[in-house]
PDB file of N, CA and C in Angstrom:
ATOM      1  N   UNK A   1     -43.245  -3.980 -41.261  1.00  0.00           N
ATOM      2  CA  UNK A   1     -44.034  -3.998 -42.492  1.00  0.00           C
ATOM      3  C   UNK A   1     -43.118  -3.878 -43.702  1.00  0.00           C
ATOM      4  N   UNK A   2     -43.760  -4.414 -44.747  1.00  0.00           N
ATOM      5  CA  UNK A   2     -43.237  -4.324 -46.024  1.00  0.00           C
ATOM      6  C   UNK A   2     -43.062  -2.928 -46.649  1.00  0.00           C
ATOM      7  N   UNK A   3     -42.051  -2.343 -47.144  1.00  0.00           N
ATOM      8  CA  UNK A   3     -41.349  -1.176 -47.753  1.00  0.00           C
ATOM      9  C   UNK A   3     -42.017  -1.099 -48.840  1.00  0.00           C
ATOM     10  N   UNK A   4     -43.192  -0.192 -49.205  1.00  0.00           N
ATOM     11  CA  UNK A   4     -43.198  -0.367 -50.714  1.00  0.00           C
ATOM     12  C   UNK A   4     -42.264   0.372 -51.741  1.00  0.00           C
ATOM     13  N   UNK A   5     -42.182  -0.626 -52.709  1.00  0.00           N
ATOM     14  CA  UNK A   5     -41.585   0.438 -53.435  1.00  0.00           C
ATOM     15  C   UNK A   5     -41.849   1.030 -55.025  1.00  0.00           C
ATOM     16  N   UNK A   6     -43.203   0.586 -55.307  1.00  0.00           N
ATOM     17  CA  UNK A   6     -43.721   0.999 -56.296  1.00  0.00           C
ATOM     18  C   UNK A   6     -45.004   1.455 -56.550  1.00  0.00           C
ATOM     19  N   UNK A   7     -45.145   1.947 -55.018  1.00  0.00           N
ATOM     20  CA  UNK A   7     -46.269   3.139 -55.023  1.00  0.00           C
ATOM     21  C   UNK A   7     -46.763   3.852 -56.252  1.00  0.00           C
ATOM     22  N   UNK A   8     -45.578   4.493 -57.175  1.00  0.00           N
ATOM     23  CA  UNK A   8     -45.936   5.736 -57.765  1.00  0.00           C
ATOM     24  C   UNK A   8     -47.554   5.178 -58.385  1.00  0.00           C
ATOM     25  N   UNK A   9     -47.718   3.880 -59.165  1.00  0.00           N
ATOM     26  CA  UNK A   9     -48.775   3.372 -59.309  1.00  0.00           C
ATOM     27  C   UNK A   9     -50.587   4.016 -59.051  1.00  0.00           C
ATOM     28  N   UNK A  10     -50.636   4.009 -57.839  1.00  0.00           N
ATOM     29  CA  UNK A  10     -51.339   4.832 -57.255  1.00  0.00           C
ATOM     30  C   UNK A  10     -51.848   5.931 -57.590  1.00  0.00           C
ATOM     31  N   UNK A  11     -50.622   6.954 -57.557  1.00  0.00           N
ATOM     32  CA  UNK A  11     -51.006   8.566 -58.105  1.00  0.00           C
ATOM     33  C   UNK A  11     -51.259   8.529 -59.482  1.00  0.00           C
ATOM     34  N   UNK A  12     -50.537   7.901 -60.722  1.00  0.00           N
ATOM     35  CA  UNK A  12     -50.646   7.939 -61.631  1.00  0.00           C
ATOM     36  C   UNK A  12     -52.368   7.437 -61.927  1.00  0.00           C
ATOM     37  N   UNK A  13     -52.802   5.969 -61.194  1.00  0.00           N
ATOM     38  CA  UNK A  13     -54.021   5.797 -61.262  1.00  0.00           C
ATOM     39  C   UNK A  13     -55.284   6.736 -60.798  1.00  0.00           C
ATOM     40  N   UNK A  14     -54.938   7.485 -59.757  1.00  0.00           N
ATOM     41  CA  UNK A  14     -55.499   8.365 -59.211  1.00  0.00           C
ATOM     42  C   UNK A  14     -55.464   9.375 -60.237  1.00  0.00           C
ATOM     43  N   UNK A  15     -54.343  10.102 -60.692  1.00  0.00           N
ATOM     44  CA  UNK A  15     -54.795  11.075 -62.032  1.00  0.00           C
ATOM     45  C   UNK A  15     -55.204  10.664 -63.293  1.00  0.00           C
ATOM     46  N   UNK A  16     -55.403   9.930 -63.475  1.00  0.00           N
ATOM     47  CA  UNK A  16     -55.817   9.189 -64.939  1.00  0.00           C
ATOM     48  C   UNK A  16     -57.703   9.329 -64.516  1.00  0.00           C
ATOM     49  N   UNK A  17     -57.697   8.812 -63.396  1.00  0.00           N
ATOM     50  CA  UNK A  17     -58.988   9.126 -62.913  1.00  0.00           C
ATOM     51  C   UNK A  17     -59.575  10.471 -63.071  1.00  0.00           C
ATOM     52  N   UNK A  18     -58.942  11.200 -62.607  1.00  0.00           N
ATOM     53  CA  UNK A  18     -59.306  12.483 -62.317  1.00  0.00           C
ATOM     54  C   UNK A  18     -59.387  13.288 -63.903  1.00  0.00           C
ATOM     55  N   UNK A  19     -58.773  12.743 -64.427  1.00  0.00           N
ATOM     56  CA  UNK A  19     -58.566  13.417 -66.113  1.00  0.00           C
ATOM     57  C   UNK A  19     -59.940  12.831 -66.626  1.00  0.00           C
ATOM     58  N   UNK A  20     -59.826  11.667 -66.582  1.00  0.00           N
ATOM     59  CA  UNK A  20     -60.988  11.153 -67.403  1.00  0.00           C
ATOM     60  C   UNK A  20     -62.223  11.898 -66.805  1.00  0.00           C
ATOM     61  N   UNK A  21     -62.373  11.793 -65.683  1.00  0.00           N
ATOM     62  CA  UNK A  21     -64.067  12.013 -65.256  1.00  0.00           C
ATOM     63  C   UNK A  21     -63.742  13.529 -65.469  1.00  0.00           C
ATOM     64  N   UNK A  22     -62.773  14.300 -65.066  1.00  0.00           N
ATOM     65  CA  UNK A  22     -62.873  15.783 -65.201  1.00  0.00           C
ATOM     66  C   UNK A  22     -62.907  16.242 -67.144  1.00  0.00           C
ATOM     67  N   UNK A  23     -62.648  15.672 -67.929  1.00  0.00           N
ATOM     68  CA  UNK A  23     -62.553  15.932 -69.445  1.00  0.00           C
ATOM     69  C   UNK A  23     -64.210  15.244 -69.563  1.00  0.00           C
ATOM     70  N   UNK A  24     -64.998  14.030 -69.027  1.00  0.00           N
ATOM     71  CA  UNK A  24     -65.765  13.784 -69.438  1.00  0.00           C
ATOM     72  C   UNK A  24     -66.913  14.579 -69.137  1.00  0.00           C
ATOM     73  N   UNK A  25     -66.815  15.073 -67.842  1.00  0.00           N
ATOM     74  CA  UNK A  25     -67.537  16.042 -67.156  1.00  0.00           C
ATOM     75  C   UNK A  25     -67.875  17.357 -68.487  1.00  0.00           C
ATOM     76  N   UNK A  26     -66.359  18.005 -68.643  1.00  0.00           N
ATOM     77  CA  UNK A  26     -66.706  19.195 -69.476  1.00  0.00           C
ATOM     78  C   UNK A  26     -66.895  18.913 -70.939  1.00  0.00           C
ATOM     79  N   UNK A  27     -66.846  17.837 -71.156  1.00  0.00           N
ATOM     80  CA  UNK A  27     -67.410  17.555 -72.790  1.00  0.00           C
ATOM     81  C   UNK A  27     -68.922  17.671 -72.378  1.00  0.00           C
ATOM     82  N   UNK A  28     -69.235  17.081 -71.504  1.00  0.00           N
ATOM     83  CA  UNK A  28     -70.667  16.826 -71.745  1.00  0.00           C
ATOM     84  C   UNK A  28     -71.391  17.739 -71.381  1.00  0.00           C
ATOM     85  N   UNK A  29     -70.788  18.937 -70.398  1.00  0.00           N
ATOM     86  CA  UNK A  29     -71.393  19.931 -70.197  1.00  0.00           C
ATOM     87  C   UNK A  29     -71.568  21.256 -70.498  1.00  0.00           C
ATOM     88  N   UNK A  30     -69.980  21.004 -71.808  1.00  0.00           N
ATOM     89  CA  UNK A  30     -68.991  22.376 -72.347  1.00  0.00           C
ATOM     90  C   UNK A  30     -68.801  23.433 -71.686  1.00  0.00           C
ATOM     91  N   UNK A  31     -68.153  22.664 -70.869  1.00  0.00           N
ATOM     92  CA  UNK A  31     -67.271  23.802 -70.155  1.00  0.00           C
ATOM     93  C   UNK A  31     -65.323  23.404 -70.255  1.00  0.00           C
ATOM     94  N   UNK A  32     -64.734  23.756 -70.104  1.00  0.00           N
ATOM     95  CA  UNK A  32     -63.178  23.556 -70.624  1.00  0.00           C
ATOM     96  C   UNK A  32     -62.876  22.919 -70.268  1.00  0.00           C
ATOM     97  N   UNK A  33     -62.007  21.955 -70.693  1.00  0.00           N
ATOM     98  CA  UNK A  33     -61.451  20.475 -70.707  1.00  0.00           C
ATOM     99  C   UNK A  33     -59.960  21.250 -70.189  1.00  0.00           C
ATOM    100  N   UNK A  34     -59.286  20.156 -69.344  1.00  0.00           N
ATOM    101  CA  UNK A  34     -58.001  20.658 -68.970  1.00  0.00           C
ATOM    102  C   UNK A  34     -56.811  20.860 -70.169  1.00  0.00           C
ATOM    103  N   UNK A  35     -56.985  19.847 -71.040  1.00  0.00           N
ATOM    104  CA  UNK A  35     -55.858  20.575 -72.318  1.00  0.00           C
ATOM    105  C   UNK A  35     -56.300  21.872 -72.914  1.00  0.00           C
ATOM    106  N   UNK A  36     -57.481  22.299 -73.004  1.00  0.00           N
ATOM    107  CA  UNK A  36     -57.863  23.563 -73.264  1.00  0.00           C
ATOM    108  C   UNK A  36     -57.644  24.615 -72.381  1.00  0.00           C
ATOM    109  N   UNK A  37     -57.554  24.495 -70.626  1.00  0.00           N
ATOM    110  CA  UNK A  37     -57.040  25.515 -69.619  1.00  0.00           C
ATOM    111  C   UNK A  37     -55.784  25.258 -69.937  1.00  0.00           C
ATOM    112  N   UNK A  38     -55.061  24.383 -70.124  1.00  0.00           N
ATOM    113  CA  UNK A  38     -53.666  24.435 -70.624  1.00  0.00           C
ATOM    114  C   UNK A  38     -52.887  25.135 -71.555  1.00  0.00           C
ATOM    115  N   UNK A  39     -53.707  24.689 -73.279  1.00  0.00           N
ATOM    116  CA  UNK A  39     -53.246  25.368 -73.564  1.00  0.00           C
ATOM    117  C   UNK A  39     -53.618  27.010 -73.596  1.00  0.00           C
ATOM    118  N   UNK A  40     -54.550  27.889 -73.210  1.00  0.00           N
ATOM    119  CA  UNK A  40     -55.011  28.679 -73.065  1.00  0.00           C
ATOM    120  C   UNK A  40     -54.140  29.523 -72.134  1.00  0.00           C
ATOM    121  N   UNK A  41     -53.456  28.566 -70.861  1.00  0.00           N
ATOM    122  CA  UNK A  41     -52.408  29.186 -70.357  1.00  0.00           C
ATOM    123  C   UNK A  41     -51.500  29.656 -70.273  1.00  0.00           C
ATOM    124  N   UNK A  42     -50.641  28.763 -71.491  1.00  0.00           N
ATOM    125  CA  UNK A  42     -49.481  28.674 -72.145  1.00  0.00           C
ATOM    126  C   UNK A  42     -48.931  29.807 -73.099  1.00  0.00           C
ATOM    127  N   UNK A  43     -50.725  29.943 -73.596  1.00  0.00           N
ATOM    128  CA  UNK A  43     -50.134  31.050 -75.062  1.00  0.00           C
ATOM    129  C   UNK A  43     -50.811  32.412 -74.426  1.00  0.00           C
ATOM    130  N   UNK A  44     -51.309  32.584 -73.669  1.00  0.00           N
ATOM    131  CA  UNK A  44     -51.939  34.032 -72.946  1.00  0.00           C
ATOM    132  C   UNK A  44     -50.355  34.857 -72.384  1.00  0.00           C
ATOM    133  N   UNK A  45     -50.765  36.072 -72.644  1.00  0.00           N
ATOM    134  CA  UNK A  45     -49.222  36.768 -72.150  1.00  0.00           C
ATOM    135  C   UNK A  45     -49.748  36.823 -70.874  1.00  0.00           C
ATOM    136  N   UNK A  46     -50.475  36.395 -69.944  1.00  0.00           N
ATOM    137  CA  UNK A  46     -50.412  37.112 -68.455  1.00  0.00           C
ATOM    138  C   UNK A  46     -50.368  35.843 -67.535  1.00  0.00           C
ATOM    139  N   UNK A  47     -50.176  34.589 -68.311  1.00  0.00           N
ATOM    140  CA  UNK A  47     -50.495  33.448 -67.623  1.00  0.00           C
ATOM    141  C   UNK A  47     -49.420  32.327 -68.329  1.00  0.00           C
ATOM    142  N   UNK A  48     -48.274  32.595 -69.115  1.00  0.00           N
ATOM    143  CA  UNK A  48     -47.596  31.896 -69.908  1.00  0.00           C
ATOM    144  C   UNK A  48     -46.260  31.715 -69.172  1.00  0.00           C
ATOM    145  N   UNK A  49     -45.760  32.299 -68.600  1.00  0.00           N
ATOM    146  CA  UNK A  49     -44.805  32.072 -67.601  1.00  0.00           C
ATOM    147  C   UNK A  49     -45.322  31.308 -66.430  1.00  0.00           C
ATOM    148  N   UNK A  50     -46.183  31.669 -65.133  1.00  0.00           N
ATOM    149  CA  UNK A  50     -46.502  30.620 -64.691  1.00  0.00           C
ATOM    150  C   UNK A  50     -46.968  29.141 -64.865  1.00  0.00           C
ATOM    151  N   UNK A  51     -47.792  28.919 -66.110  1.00  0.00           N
ATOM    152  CA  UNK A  51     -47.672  27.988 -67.267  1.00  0.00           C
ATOM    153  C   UNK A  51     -46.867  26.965 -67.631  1.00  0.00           C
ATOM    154  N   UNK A  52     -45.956  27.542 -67.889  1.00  0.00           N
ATOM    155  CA  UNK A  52     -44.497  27.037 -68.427  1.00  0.00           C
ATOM    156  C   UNK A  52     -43.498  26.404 -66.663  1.00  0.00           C
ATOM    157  N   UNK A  53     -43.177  27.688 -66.418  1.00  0.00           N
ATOM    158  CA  UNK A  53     -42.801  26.874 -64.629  1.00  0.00           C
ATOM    159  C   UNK A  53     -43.570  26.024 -64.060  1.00  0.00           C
ATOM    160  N   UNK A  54     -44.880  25.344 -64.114  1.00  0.00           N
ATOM    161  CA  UNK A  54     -45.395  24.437 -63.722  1.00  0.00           C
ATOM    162  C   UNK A  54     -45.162  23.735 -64.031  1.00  0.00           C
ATOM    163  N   UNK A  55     -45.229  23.717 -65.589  1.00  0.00           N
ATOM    164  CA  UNK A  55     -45.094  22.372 -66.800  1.00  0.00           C
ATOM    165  C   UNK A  55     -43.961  21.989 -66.126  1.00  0.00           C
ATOM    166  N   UNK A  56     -42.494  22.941 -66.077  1.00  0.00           N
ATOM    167  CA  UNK A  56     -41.152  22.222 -66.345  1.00  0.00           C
ATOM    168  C   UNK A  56     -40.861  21.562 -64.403  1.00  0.00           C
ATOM    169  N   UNK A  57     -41.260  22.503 -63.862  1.00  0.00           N
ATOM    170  CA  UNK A  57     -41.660  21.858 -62.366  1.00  0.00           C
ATOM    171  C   UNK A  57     -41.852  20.336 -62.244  1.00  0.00           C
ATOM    172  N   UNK A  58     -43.132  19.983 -63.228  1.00  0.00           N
ATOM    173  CA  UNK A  58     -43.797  19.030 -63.120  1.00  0.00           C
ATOM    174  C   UNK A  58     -42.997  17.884 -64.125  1.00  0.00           C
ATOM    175  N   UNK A  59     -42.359  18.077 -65.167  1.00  0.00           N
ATOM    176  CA  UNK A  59     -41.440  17.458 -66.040  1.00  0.00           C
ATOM    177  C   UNK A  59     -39.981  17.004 -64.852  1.00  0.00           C
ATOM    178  N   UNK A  60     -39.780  18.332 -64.192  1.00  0.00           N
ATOM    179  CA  UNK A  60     -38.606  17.860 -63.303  1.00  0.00           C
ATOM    180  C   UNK A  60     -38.935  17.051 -62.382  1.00  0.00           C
ATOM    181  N   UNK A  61     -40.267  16.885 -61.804  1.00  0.00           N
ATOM    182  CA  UNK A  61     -40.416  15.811 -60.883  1.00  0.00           C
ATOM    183  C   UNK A  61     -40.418  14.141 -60.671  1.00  0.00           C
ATOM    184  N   UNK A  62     -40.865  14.355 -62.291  1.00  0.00           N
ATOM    185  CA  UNK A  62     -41.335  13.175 -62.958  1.00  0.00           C
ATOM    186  C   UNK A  62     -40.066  12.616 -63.705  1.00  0.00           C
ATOM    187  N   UNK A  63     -38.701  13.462 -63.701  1.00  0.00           N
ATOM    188  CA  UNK A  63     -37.671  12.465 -64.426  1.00  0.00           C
ATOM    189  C   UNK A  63     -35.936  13.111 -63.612  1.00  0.00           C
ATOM    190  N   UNK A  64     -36.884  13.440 -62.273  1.00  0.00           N
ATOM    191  CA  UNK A  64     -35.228  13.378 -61.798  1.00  0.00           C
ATOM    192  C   UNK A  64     -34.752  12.678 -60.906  1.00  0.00           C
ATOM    193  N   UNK A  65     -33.934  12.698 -60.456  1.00  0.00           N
ATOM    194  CA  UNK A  65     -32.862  11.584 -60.354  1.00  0.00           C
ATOM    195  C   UNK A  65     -32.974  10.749 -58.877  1.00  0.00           C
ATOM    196  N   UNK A  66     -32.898   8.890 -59.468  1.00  0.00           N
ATOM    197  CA  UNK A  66     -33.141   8.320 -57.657  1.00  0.00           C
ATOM    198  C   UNK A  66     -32.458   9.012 -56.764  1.00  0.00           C
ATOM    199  N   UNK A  67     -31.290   9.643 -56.786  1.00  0.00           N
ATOM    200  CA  UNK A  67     -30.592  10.080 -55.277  1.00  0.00           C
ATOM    201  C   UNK A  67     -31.536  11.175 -55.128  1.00  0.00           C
ATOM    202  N   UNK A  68     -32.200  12.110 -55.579  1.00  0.00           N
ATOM    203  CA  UNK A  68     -33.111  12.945 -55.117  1.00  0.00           C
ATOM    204  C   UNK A  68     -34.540  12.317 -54.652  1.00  0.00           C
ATOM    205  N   UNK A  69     -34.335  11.181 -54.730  1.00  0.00           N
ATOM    206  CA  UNK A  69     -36.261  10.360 -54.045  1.00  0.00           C
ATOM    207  C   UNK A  69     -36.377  11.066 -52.586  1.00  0.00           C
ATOM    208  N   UNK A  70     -35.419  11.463 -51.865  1.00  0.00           N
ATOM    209  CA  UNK A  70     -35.800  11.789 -50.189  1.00  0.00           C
ATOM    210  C   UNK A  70     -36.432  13.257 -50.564  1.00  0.00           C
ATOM    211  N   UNK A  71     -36.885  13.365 -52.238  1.00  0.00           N
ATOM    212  CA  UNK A  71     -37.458  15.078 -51.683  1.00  0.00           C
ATOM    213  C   UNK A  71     -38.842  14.872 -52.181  1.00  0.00           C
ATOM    214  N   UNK A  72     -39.436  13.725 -52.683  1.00  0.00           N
ATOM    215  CA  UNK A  72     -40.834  13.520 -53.352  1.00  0.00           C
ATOM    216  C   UNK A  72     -41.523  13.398 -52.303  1.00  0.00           C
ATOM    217  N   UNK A  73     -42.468  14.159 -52.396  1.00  0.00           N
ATOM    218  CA  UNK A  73     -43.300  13.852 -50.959  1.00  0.00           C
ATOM    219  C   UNK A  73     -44.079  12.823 -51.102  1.00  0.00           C
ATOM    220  N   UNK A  74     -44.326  12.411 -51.637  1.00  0.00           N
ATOM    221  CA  UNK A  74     -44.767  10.973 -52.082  1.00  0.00           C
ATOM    222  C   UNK A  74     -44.308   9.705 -51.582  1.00  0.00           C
ATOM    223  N   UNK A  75     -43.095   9.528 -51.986  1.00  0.00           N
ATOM    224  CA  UNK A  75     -42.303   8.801 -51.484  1.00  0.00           C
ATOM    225  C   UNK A  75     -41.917   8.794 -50.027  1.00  0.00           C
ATOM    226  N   UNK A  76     -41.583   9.663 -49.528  1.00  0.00           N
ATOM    227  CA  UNK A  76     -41.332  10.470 -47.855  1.00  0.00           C
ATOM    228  C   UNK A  76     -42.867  10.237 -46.973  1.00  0.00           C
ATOM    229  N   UNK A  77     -43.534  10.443 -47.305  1.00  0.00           N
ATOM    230  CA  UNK A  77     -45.220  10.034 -46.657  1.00  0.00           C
ATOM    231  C   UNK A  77     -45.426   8.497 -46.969  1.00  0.00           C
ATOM    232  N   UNK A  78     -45.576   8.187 -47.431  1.00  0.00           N
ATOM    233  CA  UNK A  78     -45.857   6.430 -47.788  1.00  0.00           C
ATOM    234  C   UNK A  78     -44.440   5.837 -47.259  1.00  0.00           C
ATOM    235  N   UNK A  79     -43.042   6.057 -47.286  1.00  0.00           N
ATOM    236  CA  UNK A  79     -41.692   5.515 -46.877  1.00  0.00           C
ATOM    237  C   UNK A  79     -42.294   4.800 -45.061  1.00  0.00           C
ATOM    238  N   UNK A  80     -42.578   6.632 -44.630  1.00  0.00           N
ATOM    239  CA  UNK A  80     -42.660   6.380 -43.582  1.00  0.00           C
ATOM    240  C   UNK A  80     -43.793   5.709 -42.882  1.00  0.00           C
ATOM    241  N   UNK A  81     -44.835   5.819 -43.788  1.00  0.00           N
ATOM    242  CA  UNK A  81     -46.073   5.114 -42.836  1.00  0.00           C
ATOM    243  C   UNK A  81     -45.688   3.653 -42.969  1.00  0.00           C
ATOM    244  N   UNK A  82     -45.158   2.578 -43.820  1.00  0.00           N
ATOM    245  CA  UNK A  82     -44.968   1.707 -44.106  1.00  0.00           C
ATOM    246  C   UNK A  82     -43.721   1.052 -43.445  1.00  0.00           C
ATOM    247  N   UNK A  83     -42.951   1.961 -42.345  1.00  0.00           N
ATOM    248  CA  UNK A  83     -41.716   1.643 -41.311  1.00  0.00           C
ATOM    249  C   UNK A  83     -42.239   0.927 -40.024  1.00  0.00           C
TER     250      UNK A  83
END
């Protein structure tokens, strides 16, 4: 089988999904929209450190380096079903 190699596609479509219907959900029902649990997280002293290590977690995943691709599980699950 064919190797894909531009999966990431997928997840990104898959969360774009999930943002939209989950932000449209709490507008319409007012209950908190995820930039509001966000920032709410960020600036709270008991929840601003875990907060922040997610964010930069999630910043490091999203811009580090091809020789590190064998650690995205993403990549490693789809690599292999597609062998």
């Amino acid at each position: 089988m064919k190797k894909i190699e531009k999966h990431g596609i997928l997840g990104w479509f898959a969360t774009a999904v999930v943002v939209i219907a989950y932000d449209y959900w709490a507008m319409s029902s007012r209950h908190q929209t995820m930039s509001t649990a966000f920032k709410n997280g960020l600036f709270r002293k008991t929840t601003s450190v875990p907060t922040f290590v997610g964010w930069a977690v999630l910043t490091w995943h999203l811009f580090h380096p091809p020789s590190l691709r064998k650690t995205d599980l993403f990549s490693i699950i789809l690599d292999r079903k597609n062998n």
